[in-house]
Every structure is written in C-alpha cells, then in structure tokens.
Protein backbone atom coordinates (compact mmCIF):
# COMPACT_ATOMS: atom_id res chain seq x y z
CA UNK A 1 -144.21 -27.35 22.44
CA UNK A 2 -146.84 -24.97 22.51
CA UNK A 3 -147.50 -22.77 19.21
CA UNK A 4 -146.08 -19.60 20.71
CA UNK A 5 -142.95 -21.42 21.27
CA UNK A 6 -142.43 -22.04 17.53
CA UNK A 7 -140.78 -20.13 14.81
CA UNK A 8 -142.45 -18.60 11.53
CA UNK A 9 -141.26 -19.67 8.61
CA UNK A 10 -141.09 -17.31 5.82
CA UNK A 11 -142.70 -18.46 2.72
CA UNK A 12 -141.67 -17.89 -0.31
CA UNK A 13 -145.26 -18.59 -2.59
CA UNK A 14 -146.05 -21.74 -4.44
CA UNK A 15 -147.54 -23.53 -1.68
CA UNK A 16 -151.52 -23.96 -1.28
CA UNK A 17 -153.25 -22.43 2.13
CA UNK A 18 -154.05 -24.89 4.80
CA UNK A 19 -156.94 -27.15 4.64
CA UNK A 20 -159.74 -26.24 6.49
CA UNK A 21 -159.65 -29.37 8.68
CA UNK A 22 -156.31 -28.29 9.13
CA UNK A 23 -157.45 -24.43 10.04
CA UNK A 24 -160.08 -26.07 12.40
CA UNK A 25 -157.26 -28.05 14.66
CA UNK A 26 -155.06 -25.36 15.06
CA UNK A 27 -157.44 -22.67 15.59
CA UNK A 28 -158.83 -25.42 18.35
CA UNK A 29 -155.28 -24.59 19.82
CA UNK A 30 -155.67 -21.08 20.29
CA UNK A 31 -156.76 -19.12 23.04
CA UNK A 32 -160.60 -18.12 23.06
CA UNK A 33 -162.13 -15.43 20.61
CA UNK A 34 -159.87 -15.77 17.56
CA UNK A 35 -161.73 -16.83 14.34
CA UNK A 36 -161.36 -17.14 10.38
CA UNK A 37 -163.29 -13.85 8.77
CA UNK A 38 -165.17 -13.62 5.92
CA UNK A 39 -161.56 -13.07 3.79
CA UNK A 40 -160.10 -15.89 5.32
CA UNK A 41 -157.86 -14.56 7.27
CA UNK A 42 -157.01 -15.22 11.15
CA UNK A 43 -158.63 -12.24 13.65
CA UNK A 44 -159.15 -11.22 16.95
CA UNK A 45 -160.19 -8.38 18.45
CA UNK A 46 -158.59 -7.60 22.19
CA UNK A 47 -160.19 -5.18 24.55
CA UNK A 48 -158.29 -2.57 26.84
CA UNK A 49 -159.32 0.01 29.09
CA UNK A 50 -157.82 2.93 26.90
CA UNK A 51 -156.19 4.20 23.91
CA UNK A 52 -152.89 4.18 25.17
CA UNK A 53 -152.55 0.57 26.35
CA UNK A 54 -154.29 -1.01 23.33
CA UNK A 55 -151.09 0.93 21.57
CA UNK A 56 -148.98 -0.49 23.91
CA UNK A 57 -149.90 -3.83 22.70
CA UNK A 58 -150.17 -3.13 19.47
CA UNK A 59 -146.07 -1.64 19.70
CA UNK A 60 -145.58 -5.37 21.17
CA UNK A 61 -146.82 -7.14 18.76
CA UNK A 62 -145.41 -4.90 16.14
CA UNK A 63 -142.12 -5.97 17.49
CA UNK A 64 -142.70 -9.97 17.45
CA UNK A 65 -144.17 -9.22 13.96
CA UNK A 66 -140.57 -7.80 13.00
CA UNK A 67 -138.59 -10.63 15.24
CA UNK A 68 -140.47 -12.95 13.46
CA UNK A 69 -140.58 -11.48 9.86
CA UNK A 70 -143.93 -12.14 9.95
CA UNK A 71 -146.65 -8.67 9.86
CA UNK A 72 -150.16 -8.62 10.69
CA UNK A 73 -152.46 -6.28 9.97
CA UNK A 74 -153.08 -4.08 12.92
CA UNK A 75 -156.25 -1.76 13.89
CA UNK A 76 -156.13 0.50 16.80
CA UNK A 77 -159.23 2.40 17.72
CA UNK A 78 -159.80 3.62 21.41
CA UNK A 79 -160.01 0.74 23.76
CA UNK A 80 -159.30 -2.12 21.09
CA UNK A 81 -156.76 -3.58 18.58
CA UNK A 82 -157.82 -6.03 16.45
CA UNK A 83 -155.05 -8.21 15.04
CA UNK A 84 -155.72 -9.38 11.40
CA UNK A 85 -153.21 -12.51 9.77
CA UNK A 86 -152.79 -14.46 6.89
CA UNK A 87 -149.83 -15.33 4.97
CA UNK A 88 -149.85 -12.53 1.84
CA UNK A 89 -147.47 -14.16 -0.62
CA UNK A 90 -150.39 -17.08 -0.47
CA UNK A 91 -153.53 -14.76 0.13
CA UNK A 92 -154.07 -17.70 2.57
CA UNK A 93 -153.24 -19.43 5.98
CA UNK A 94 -150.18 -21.05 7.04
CA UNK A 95 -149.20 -23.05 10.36
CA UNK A 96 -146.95 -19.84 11.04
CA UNK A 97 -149.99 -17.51 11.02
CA UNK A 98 -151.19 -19.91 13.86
CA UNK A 99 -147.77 -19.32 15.86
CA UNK A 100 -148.28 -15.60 15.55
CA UNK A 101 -151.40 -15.43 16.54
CA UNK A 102 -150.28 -17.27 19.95
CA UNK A 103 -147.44 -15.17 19.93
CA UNK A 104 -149.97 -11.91 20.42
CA UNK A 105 -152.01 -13.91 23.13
CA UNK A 106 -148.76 -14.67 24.37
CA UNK A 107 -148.15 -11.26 24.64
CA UNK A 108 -151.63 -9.61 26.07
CA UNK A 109 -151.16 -12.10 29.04
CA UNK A 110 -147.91 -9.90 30.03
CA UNK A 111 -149.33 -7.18 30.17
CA UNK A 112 -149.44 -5.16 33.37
CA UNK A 113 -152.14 -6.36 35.48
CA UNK A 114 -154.29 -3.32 34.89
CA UNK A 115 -154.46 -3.71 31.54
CA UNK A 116 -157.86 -5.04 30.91
C-alpha cells in the first residue's frame, strides 16, 4: 500500500515527533523535491504555468486536507504553491504528515495535462 493510499490519523498530543531515521525512510518514499525545512516541517514547492491553476491545486488539496482532517499550510503566489506540513498538536512530524504529503503529489499528477 502506497502512502497516499493510507489514512491520517488524528493525534491527539503526548506523543514524540518521528525519529529522524524514521523522517529519512519515509521521505525516501516520496516523490522528488519534498524536504524537511529549517522548522522541521515537511515542504514542497510545485510549479504551474499561472496563478489560476496553482489555485486550482491548492482548492484540491484544501479539500483532502478537510477529508482527511489533516491542514497544511498553504502559499500561493503566481505560478507556485508551496505546501508546508507538520503535525501542530506535536510541533513535529508524524507518519500521517508523510501520507498527506503523497496525497498532494497524488493530486498534482491529476491535473489536466496542461498544467505544468
């Protein structure tokens, strides 16, 4: 089962972040040009040829973020959204930051084919 296939599990606090050998594996399992920022957090910034269809995507995975109960940070700027996660009630990462962030590559490869 591949991460985008898996669930997020709310968390409810109490529980340390991930190890980073643990970070390492699963960021391993994600597609190219995600990394861990200076915060700690999981980010990736994906191109598009306008405003209108980085939106687009954004408004998608806005809506996974809901299905999911899970919300990443979002920035939209003219040809670009960068998608920002972490698990907040931990100020850290979880396996379930890992299955959103597949969800949102999941979701850039449906795109229309003109969608850069």
């Amino acid at each position: 089962m591949s991460l985008a296939d898996k669930k997020c599990v709310p968390c409810r606090g109490g529980v340390p972040p991930m190890a980073w050998s643990q970070v390492q594996e699963l960021l391993y399992q994600l597609q190219a040009g995600w990394h861990v920022n200076s915060q700690g957090h999981l980010e990736r910034v994906y191109a598009f040829p306008d405003f209108a269809q980085a939106l687009a995507f954004a408004d998608k995975v806005g809506a996974i973020a809901e299905e999911e109960g899970h919300h990443p940070d979002l920035h939209i700027a003219w040809g670009k959204c960068r998608v920002e996660i972490w698990t907040h009630k931990i100020d850290g990462l979880t396996e379930s930051d890992f299955y959103l962030a597949a969800k949102a590559d999941r979701a850039r490869e449906m795109l229309p084919a003109g969608a850069a």
